[in-house]
C-alpha atoms as a PDB file:
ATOM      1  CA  UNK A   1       0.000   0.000   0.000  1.00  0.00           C
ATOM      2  CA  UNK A   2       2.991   2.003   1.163  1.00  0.00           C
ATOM      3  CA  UNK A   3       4.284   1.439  -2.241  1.00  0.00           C
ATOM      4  CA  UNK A   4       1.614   2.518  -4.392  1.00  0.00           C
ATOM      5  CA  UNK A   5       1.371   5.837  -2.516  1.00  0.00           C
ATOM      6  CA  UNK A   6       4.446   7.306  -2.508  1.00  0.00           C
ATOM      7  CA  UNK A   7       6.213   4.845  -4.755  1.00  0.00           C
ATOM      8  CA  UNK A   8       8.971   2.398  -4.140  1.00  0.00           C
ATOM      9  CA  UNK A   9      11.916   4.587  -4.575  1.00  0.00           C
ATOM     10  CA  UNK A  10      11.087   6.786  -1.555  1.00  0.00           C
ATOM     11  CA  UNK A  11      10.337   4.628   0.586  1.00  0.00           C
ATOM     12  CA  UNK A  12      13.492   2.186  -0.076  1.00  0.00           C
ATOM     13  CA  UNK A  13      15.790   5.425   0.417  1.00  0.00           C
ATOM     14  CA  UNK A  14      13.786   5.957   3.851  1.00  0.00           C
ATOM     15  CA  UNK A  15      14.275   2.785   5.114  1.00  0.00           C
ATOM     16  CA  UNK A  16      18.099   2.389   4.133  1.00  0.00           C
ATOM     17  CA  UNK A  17      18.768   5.698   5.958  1.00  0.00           C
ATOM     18  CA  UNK A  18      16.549   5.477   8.961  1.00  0.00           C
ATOM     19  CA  UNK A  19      19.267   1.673   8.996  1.00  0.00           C
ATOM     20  CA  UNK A  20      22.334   3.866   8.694  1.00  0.00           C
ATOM     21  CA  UNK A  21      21.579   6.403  11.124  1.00  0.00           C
ATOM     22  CA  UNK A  22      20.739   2.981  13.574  1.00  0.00           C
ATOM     23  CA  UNK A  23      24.187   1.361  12.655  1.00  0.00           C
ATOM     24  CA  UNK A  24      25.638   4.241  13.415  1.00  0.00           C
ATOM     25  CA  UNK A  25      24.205   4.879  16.853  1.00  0.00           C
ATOM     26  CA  UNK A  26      24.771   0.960  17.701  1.00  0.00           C
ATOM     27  CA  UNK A  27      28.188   1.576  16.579  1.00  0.00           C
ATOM     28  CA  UNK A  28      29.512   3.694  19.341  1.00  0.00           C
ATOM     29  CA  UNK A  29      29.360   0.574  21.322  1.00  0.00           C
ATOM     30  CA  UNK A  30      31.255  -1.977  18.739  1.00  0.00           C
ATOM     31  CA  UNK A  31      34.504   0.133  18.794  1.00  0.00           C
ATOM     32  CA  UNK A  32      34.540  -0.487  23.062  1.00  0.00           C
ATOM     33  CA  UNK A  33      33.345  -4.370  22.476  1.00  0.00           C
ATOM     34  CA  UNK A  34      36.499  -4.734  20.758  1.00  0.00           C
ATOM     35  CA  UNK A  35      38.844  -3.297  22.780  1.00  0.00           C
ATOM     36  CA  UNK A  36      37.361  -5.336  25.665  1.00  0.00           C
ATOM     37  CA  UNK A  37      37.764  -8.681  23.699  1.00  0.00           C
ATOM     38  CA  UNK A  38      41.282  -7.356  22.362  1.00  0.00           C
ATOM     39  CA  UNK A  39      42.121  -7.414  26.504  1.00  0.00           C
ATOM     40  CA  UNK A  40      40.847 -10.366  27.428  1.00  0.00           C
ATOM     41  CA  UNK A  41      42.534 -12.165  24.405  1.00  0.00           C
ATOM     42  CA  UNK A  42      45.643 -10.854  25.741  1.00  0.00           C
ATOM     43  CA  UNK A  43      45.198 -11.174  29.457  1.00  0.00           C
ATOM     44  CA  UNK A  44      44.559 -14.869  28.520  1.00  0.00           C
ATOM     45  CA  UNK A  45      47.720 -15.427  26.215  1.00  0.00           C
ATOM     46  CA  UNK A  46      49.604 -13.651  28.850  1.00  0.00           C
ATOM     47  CA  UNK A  47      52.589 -15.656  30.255  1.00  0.00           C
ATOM     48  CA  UNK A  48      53.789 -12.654  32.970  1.00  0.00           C
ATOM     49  CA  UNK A  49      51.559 -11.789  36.062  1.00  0.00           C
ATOM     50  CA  UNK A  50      52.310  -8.281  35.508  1.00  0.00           C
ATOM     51  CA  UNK A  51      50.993  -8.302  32.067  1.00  0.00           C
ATOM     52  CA  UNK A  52      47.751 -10.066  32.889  1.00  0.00           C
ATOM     53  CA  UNK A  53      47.453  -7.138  35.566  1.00  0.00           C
ATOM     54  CA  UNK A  54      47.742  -4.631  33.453  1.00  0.00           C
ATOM     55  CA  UNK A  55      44.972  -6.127  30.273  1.00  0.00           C
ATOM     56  CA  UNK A  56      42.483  -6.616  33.311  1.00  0.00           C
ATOM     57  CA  UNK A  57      42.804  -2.980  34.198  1.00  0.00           C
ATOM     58  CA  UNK A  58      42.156  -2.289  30.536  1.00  0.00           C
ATOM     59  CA  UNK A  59      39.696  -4.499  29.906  1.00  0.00           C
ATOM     60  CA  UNK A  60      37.661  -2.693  33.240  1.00  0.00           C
ATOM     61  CA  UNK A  61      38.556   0.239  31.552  1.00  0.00           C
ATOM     62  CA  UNK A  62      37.027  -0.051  28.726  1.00  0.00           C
ATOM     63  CA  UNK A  63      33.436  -2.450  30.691  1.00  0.00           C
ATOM     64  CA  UNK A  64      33.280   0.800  32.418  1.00  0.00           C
ATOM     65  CA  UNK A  65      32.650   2.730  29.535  1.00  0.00           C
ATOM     66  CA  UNK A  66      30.298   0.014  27.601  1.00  0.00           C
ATOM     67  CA  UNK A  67      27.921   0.183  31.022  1.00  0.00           C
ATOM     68  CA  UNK A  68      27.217   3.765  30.343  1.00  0.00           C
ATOM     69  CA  UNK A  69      26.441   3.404  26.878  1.00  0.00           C
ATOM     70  CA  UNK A  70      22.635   4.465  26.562  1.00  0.00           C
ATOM     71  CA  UNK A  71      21.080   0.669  25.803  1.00  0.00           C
ATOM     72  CA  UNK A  72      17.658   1.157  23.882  1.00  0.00           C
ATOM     73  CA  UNK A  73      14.330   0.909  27.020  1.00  0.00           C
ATOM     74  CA  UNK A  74      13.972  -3.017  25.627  1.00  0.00           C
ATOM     75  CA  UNK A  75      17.610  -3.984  26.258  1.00  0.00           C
ATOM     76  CA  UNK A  76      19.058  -1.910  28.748  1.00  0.00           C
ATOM     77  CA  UNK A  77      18.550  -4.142  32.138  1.00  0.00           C
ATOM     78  CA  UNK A  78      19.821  -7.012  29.815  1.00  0.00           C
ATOM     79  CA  UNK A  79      22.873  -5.849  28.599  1.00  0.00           C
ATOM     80  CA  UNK A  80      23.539  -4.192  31.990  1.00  0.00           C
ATOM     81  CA  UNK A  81      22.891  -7.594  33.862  1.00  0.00           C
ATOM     82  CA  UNK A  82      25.387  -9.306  31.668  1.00  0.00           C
ATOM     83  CA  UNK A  83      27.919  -6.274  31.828  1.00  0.00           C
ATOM     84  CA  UNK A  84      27.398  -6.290  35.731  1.00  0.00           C
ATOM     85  CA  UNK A  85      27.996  -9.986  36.543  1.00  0.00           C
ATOM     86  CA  UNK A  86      31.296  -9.872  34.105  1.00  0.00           C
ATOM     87  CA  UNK A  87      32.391  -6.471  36.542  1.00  0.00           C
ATOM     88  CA  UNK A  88      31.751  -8.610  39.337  1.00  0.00           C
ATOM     89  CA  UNK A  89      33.901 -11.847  37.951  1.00  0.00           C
ATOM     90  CA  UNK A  90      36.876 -10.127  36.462  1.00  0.00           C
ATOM     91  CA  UNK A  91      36.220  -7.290  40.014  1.00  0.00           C
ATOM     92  CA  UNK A  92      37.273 -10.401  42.179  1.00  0.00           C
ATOM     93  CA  UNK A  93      40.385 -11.647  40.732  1.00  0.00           C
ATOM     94  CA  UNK A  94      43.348 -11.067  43.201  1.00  0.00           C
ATOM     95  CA  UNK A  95      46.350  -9.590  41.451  1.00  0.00           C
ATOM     96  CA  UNK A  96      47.963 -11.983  39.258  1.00  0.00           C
ATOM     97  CA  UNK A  97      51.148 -13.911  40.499  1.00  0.00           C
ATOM     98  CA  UNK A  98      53.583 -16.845  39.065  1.00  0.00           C
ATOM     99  CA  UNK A  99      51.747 -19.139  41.002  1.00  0.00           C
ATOM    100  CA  UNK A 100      48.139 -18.209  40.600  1.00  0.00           C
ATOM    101  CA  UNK A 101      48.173 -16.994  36.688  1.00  0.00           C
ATOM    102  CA  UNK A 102      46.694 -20.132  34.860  1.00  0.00           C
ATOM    103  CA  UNK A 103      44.002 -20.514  37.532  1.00  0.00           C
ATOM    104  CA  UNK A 104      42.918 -16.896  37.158  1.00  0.00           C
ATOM    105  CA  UNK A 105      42.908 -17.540  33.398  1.00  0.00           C
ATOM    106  CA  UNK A 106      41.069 -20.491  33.714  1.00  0.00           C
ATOM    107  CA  UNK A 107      38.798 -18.226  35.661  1.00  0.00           C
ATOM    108  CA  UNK A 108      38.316 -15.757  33.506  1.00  0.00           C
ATOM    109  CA  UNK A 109      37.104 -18.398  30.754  1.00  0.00           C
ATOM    110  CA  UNK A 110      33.366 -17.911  32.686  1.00  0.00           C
ATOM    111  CA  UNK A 111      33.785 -14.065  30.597  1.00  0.00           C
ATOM    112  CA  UNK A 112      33.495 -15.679  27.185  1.00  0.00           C
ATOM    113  CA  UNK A 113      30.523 -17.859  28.242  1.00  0.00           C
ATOM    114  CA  UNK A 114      28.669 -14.723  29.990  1.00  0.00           C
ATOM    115  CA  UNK A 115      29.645 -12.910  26.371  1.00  0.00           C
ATOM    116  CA  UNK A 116      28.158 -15.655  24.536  1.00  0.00           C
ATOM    117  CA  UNK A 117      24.864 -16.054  27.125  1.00  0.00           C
ATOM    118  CA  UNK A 118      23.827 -12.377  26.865  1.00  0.00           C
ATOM    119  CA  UNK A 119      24.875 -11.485  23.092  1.00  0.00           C
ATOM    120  CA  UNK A 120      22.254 -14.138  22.233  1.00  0.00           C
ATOM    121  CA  UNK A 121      20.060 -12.560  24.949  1.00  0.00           C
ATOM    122  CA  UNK A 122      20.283  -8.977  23.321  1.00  0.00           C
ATOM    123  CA  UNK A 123      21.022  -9.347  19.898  1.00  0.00           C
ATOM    124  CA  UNK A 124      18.278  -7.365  17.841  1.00  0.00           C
ATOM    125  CA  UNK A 125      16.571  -8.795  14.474  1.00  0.00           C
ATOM    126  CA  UNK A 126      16.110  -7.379  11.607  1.00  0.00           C
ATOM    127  CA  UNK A 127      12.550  -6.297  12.463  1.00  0.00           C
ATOM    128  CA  UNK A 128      13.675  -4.613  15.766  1.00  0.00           C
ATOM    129  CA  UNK A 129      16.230  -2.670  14.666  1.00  0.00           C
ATOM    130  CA  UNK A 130      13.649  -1.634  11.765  1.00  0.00           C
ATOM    131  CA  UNK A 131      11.071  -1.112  15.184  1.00  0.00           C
ATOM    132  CA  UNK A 132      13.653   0.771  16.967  1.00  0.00           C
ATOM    133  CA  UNK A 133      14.733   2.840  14.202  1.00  0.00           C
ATOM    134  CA  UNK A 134      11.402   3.937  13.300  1.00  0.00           C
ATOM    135  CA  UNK A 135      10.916   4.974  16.847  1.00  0.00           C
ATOM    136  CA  UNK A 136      13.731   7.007  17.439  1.00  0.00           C
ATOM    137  CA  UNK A 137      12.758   8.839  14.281  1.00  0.00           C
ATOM    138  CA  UNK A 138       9.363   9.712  15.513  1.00  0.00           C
ATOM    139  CA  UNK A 139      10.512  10.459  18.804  1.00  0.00           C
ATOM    140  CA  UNK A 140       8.416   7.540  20.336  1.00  0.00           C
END
């Protein structure tokens, strides 16, 4: 119906910008995700204590800034339920030493699962980010 009113043209060119100006807003998040996933590769390659110390203080660097990300309404206790019990895991690891380094990494395994858990918790469709984009262009 859409179609035959305004013609398909128009309303293709609306719906492929109202999907770039979401990828754009969901992209000030990516560029953090990676960093975080960049620090927990190398906190878990790391062979020295003091380099595993340092990549965790990155990596709660960069969760800090993710958790004040503005979420859409629909996801935001989500994403900040899975972001809060990964602050709380990686929050109680005792500084790395020699002797405790492999068990912390083996610890800090339970980050990827959590990761894995709440990405397939949160991650939009198609027709929701089509939903959500629509919304934030009419201000709903």
């Amino acid at each position: 119906m859409l179609f035959k009113m305004f013609g398909k043209a128009p309303i293709l060119t609306l719906l492929l910008s109202l999907l770039l100006i979401n990828s754009a807003t969901a992209g000030a998040l990516k560029p953090t995700m990676k960093e975080m996933r960049l620090h927990y590769k190398q906190a878990m390659d790391a062979r020295d204590p003091a380099v595993f110390n340092d990549k965790i203080a990155e990596f709660l660097t960069e969760l800090d800034t993710a958790r004040s990300y503005k979420f859409s309404p629909e996801r935001k206790d989500l994403s900040l339920e899975g972001l809060n019990k990964v602050q709380t895991l990686v929050s109680s690891l005792p500084p790395a030493t020699a002797a405790n380094l492999p068990q912390l990494q083996s610890q800090l395994k339970e980050v990827d699962q959590l990761r894995l858990e709440y990405h397939k918790k949160v991650k939009p469709g198609v027709f929701d980010l089509l939903l959500d984009t629509f919304k934030k262009a009419l201000n709903l």
